[in-house]
Protein backbone atom coordinates (compact mmCIF):
# COMPACT_ATOMS: atom_id res chain seq x y z
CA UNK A 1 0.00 0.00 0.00
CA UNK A 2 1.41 3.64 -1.31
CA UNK A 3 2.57 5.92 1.81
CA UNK A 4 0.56 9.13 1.86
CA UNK A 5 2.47 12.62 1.21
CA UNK A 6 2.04 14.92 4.26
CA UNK A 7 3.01 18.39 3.65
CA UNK A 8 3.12 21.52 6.26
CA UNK A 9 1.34 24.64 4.92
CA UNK A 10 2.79 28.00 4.97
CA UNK A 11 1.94 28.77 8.31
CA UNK A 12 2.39 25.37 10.58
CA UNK A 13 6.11 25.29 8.91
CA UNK A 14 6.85 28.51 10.77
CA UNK A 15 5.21 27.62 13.48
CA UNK A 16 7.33 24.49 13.30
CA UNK A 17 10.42 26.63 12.94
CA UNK A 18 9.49 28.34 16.01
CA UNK A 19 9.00 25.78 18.33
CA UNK A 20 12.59 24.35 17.45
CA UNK A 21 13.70 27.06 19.67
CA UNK A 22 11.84 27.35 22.94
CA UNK A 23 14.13 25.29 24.44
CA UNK A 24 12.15 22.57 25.86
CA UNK A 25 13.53 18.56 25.71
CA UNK A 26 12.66 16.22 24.31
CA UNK A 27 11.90 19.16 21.71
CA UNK A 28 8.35 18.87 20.29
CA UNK A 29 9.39 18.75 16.92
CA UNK A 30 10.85 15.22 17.42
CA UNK A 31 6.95 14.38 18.59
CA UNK A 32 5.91 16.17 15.45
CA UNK A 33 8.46 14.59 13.36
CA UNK A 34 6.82 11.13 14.78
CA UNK A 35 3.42 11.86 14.25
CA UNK A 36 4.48 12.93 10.44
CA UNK A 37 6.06 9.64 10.20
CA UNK A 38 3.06 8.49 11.36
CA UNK A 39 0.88 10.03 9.11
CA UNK A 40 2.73 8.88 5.91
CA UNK A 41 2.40 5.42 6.96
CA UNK A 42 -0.90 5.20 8.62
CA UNK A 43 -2.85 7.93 6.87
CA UNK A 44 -5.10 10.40 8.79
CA UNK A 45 -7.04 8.05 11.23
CA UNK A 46 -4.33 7.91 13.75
CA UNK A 47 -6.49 6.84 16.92
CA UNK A 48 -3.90 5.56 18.86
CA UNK A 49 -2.51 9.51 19.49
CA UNK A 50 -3.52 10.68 22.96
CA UNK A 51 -6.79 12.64 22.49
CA UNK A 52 -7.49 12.12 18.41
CA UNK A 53 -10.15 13.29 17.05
CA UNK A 54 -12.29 14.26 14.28
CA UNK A 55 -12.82 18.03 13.92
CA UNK A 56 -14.93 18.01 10.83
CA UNK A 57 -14.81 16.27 7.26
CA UNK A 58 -10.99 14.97 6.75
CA UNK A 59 -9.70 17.26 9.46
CA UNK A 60 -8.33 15.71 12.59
CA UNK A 61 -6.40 16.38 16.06
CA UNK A 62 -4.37 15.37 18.63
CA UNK A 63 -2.19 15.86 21.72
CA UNK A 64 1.71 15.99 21.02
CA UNK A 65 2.52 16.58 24.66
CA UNK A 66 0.59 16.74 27.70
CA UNK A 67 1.07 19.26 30.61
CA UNK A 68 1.20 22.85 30.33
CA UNK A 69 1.62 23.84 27.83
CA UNK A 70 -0.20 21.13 26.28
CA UNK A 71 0.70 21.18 22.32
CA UNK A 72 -1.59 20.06 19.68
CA UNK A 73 -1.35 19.05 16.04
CA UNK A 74 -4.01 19.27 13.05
CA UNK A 75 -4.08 18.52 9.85
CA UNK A 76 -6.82 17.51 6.88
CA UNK A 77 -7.15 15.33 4.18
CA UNK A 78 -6.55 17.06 1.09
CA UNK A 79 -7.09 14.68 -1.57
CA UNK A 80 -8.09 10.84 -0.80
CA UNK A 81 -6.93 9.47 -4.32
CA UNK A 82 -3.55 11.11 -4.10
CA UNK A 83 -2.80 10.54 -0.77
CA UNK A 84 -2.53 13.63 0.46
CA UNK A 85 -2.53 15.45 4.25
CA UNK A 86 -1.95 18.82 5.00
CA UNK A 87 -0.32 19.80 8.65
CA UNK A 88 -1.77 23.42 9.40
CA UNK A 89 -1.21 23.73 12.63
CA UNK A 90 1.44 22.63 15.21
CA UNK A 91 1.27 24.37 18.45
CA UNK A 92 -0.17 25.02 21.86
CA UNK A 93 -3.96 24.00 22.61
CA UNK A 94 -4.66 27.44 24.26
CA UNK A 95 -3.87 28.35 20.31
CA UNK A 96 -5.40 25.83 18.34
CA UNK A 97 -7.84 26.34 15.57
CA UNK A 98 -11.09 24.62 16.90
């Protein structure tokens, strides 16, 4: 079965970026770097992230880290034939676009 191409948009890239350099270890990115990994083998129905969910048609959620600040990722389902999942947000909950 084909992997599925997961992409950042414009804005969850920088907000990647950022969060390289808050300082905090195990950095976050390495959790986001999993759940990409993640996504390109699994797809988007990754229920075995803490707290995934559904936040509409194709777009999903989860936790990345618990605590506070607890950090979130979501992404959608851009096109189902082509395999292909958008990341457009990586960040805090507090911040999070639901």
């Amino acid at each position: 079965m084909p992997n599925w191409d997961v992409d950042f948009s414009t804005k969850a890239g920088k907000q990647y970026n950022a969060l390289r350099t808050n300082g905090s270890r195990p950095s976050i990115n390495d959790a986001i770097d999993l759940l990409v990994l993640d996504l390109r083998k699994n797809g988007p129905k990754l229920s075995h992230w803490s707290h995934f969910g559904p936040l509409g048609k194709d777009h999903f959620h989860c936790h990345l880290r618990k605590g506070k600040p607890t950090y979130v990722a979501c992404w959608r389902v851009l096109n189902k034939k082509t395999k292909q999942i958008e990341v457009y947000y990586v960040g805090t909950h507090e911040g999070a676009p639901y």
